[in-house]
C-alpha atoms as a PDB file:
ATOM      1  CA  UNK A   1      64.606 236.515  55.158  1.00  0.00           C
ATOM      2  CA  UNK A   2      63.644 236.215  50.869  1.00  0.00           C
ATOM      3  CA  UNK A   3      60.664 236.014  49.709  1.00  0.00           C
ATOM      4  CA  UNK A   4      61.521 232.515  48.120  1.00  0.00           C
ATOM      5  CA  UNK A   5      62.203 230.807  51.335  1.00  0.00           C
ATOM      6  CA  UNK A   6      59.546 229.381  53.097  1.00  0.00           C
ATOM      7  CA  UNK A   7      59.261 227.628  56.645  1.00  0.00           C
ATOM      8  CA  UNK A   8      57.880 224.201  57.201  1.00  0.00           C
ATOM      9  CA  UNK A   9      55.325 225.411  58.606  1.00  0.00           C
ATOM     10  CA  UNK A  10      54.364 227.958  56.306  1.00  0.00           C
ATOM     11  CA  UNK A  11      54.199 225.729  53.607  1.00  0.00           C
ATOM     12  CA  UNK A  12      52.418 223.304  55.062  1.00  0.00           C
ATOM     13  CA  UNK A  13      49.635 226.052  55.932  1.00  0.00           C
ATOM     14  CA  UNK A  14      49.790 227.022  52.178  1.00  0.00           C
ATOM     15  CA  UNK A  15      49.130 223.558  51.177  1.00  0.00           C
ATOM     16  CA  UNK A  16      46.583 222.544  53.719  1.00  0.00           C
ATOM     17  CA  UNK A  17      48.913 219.114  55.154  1.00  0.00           C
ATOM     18  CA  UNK A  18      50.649 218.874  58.539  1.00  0.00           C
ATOM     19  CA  UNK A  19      54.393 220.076  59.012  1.00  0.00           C
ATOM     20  CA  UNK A  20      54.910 215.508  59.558  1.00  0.00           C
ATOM     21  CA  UNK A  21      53.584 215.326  56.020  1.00  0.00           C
ATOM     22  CA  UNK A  22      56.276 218.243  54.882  1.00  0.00           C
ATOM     23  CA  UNK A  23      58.714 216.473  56.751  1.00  0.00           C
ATOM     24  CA  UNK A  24      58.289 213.236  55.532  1.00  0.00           C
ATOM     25  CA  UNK A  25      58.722 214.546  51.983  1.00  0.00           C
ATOM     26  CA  UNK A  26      61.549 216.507  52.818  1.00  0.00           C
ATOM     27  CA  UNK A  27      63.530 213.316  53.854  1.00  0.00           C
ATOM     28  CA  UNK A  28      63.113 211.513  49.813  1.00  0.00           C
ATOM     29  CA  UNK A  29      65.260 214.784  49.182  1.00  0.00           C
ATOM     30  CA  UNK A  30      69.616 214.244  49.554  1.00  0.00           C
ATOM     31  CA  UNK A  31      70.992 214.436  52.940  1.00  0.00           C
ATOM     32  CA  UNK A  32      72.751 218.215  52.286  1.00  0.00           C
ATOM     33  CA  UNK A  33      72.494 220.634  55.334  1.00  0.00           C
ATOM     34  CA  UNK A  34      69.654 222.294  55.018  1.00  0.00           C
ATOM     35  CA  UNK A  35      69.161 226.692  54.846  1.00  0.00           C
ATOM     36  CA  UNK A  36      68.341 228.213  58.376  1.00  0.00           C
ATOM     37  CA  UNK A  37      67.183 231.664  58.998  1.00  0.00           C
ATOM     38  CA  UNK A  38      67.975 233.829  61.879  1.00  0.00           C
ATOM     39  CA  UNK A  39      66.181 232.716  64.281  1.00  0.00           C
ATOM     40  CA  UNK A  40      67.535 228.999  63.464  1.00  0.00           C
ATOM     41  CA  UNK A  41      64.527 227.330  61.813  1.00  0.00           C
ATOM     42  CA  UNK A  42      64.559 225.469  58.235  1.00  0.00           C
ATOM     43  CA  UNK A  43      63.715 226.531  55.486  1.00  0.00           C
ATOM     44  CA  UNK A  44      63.151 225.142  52.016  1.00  0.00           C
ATOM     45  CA  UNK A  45      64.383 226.582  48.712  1.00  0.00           C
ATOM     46  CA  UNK A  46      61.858 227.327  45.867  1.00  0.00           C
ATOM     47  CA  UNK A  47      63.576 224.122  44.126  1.00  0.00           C
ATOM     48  CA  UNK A  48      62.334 221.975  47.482  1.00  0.00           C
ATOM     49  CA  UNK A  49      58.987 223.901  47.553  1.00  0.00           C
ATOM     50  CA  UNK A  50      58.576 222.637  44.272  1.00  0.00           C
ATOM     51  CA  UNK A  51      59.395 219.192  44.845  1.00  0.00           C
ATOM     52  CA  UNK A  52      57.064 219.028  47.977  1.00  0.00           C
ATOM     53  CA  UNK A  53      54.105 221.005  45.999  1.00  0.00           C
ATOM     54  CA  UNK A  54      54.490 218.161  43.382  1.00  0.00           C
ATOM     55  CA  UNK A  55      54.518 215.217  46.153  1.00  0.00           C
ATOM     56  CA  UNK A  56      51.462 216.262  47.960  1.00  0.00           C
ATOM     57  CA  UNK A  57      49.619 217.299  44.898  1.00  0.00           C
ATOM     58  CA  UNK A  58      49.907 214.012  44.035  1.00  0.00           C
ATOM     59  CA  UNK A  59      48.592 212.487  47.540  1.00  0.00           C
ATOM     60  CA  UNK A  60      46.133 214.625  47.692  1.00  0.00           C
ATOM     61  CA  UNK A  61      44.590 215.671  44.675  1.00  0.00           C
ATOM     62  CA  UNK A  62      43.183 219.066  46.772  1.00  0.00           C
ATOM     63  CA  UNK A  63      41.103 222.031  45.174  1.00  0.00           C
ATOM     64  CA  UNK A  64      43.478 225.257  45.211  1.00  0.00           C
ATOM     65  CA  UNK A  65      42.405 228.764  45.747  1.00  0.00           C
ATOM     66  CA  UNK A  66      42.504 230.438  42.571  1.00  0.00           C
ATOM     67  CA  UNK A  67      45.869 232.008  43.887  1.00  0.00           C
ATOM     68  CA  UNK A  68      47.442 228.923  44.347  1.00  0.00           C
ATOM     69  CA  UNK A  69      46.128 227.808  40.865  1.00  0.00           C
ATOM     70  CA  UNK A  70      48.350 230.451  39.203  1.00  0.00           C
ATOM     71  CA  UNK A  71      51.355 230.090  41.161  1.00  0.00           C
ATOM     72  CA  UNK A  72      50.679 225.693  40.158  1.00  0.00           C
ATOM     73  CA  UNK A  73      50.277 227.071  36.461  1.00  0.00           C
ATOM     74  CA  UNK A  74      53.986 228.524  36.587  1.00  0.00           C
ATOM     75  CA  UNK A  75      54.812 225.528  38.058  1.00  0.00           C
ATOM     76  CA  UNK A  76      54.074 223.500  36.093  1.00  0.00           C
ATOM     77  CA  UNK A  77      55.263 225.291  33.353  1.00  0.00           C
ATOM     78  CA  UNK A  78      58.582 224.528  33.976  1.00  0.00           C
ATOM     79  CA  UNK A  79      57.673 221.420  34.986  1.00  0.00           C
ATOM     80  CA  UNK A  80      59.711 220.581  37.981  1.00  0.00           C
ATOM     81  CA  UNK A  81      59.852 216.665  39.140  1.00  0.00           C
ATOM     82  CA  UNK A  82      62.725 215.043  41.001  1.00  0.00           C
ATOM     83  CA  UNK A  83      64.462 214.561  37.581  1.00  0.00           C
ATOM     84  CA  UNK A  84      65.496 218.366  37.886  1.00  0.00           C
ATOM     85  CA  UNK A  85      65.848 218.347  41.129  1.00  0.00           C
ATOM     86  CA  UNK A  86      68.825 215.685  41.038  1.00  0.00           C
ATOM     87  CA  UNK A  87      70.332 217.134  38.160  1.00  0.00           C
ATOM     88  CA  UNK A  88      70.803 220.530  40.047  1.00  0.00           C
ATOM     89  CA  UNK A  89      72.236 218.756  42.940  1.00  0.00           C
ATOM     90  CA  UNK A  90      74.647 217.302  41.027  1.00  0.00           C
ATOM     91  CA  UNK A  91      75.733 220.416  39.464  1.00  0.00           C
ATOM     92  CA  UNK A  92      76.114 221.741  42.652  1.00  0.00           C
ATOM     93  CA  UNK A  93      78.273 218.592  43.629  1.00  0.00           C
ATOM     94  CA  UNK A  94      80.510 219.095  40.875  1.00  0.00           C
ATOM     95  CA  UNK A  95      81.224 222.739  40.988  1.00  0.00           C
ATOM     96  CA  UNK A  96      82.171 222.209  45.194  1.00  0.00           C
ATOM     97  CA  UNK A  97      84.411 218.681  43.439  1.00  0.00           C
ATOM     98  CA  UNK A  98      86.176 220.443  41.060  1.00  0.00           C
ATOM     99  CA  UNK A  99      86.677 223.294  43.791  1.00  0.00           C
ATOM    100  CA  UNK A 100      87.913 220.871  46.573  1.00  0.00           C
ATOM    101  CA  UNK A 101      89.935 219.310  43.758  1.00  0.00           C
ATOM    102  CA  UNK A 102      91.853 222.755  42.911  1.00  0.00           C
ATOM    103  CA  UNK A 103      92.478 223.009  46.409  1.00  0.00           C
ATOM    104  CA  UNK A 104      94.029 219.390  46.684  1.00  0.00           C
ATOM    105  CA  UNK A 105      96.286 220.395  43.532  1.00  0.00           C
ATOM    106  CA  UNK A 106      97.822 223.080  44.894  1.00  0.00           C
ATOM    107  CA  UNK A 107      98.291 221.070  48.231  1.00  0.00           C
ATOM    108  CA  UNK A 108     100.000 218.863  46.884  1.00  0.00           C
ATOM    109  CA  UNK A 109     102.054 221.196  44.473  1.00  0.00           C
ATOM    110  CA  UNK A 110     102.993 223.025  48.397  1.00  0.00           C
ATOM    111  CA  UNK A 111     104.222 220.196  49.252  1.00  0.00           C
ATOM    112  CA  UNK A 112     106.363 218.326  46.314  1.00  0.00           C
ATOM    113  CA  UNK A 113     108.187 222.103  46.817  1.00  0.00           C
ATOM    114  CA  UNK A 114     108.266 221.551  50.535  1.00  0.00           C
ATOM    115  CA  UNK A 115     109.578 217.715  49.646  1.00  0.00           C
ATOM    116  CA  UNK A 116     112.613 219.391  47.273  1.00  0.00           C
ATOM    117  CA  UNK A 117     113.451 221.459  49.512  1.00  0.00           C
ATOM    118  CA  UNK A 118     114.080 219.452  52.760  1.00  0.00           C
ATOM    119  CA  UNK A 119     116.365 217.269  49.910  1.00  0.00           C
ATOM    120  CA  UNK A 120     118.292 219.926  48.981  1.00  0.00           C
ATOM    121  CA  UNK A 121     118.734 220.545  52.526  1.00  0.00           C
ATOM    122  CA  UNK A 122     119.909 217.187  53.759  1.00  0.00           C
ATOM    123  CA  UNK A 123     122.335 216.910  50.874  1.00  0.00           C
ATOM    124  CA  UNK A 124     123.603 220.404  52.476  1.00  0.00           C
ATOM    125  CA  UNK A 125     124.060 219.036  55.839  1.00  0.00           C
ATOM    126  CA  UNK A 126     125.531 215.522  54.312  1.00  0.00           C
ATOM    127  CA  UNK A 127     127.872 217.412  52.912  1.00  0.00           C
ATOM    128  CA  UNK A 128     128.908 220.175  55.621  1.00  0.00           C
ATOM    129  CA  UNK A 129     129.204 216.467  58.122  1.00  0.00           C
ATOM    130  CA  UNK A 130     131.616 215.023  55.531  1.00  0.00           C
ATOM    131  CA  UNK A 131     133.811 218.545  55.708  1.00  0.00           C
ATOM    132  CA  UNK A 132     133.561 218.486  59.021  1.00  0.00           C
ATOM    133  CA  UNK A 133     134.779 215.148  59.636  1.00  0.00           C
ATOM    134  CA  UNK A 134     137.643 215.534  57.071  1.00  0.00           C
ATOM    135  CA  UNK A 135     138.509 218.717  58.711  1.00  0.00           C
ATOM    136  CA  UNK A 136     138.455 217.109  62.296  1.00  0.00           C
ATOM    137  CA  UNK A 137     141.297 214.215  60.602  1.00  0.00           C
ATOM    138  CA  UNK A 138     143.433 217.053  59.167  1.00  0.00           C
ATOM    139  CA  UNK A 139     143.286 218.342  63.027  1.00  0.00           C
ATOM    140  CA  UNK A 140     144.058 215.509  64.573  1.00  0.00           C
ATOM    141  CA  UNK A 141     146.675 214.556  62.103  1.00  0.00           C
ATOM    142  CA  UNK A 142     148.032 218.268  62.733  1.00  0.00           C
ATOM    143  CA  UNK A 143     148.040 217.570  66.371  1.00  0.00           C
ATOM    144  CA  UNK A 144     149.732 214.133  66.341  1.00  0.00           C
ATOM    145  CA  UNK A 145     152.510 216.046  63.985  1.00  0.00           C
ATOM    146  CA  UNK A 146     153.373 218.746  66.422  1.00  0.00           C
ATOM    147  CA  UNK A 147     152.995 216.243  69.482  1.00  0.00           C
ATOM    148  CA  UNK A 148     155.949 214.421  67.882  1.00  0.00           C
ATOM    149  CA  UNK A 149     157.928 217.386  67.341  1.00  0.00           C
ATOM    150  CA  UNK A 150     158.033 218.569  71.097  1.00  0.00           C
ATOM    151  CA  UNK A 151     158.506 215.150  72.740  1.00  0.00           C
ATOM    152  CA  UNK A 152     162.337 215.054  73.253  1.00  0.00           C
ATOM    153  CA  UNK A 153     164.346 211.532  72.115  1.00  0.00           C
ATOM    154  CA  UNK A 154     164.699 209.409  75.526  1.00  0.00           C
ATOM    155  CA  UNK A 155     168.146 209.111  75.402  1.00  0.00           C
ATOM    156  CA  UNK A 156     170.088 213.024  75.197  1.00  0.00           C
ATOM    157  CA  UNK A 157     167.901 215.344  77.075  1.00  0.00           C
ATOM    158  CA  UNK A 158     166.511 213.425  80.172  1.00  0.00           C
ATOM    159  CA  UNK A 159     169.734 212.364  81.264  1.00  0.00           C
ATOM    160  CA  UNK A 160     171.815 214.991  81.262  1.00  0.00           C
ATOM    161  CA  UNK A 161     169.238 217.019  83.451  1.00  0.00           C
ATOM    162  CA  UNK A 162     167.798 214.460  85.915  1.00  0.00           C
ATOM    163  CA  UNK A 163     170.776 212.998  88.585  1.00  0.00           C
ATOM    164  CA  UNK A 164     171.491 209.496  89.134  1.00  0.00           C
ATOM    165  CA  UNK A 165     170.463 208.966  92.460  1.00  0.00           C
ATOM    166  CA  UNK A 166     172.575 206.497  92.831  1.00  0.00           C
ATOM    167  CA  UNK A 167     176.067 208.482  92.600  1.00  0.00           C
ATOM    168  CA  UNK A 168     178.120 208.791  95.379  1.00  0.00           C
ATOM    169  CA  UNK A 169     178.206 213.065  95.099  1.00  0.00           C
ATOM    170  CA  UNK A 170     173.935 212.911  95.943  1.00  0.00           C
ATOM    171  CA  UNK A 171     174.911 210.577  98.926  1.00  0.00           C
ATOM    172  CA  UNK A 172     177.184 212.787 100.283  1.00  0.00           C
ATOM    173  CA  UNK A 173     175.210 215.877 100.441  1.00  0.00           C
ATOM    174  CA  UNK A 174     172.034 214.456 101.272  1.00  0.00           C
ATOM    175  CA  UNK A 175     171.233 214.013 105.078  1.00  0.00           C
ATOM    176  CA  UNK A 176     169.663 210.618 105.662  1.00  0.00           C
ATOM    177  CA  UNK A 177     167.503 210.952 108.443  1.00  0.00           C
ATOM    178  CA  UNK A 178     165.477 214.046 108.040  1.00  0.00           C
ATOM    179  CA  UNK A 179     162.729 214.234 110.384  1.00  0.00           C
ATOM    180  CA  UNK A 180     161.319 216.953 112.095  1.00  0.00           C
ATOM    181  CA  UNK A 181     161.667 215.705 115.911  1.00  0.00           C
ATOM    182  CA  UNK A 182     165.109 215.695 115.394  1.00  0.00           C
ATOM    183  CA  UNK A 183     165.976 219.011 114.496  1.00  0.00           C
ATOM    184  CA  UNK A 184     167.491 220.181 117.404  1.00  0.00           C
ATOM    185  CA  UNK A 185     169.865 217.331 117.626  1.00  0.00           C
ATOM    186  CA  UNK A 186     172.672 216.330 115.753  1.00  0.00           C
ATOM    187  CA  UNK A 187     174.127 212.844 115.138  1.00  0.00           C
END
């Protein structure tokens, strides 16, 4: 774990105020998810140390061990209030914006190509079902042609080859009663 990052706990031992009173302060801070180490358990940032330093300083009004006087000296130094603290945040904000907006852009760049190209296919396969169906007509135009051509006419053909059945020759030759009990006998 760094140096900079500090437990609840171990900052509220370093300032002499429960971990509630830590937590408490912690929750005027945004709602961002907060660091954890290894073991699972939050901690703060030097920017939140800061910011919780400056709270309870100002509850409390405590005398610091001269070690803690020179750390407060480079703090305030750079004079850290939730002014900075805010402003950082929403630098942070709107570097991860401007990434998640990058991201979007390309999205949707992915998909106007994706858009184009299902077009250009549909207009394919409007046009390969108009072919088809013109091609199916031609068929069936090709097929009502060559129908025609091997019906015969009614009147030549079918006459000459199927006999009257009513001429006196097919009477003649024709037995009339044909049935099988009567085979052996004659009439």
């Amino acid at each position: 774990m760094s140096e900079n990052l500090k437990t609840i706990r171990e900052l509220a031992e370093e300032l002499g105020v429960s971990k509630q009173a830590i937590q408490y302060h912690i929750k005027s801070l945004t709602n961002k998810s907060r660091q954890t180490n290894d073991k699972g358990i939050v901690v703060l940032s030097v920017d939140e140390q800061r910011f919780v330093r400056g709270k309870v300083d100002k509850q409390t009004n405590k005398k610091e061990t001269n070690k803690q006087t020179n750390r407060r000296q480079t703090d305030k130094q750079k004079e850290w209030d939730i002014n900075q603290y805010l402003r950082s945040e929403i630098e942070e904000i709107k570097k991860n914006r401007d990434k998640q907006l990058a991201v979007k852009d390309k999205q949707l760049e992915n998909k106007d190509s994706q858009i184009s190209q299902m077009q250009n296919l549909l207009d394919q396969q409007q046009r390969l079902a108009l072919q088809d169906k013109k091609l199916l007509e031609e068929y069936k135009s090709e097929i009502k042609e060559l129908k025609s051509l091997n019906i015969p006419k009614q009147g030549s053909e079918k006459d000459d080859s199927i006999p009257k059945e009513n001429s006196a020759e097919n009477r003649v030759k024709e037995p009339q009663n044909k049935k099988w009990w009567h085979f052996g006998r004659r009439m």
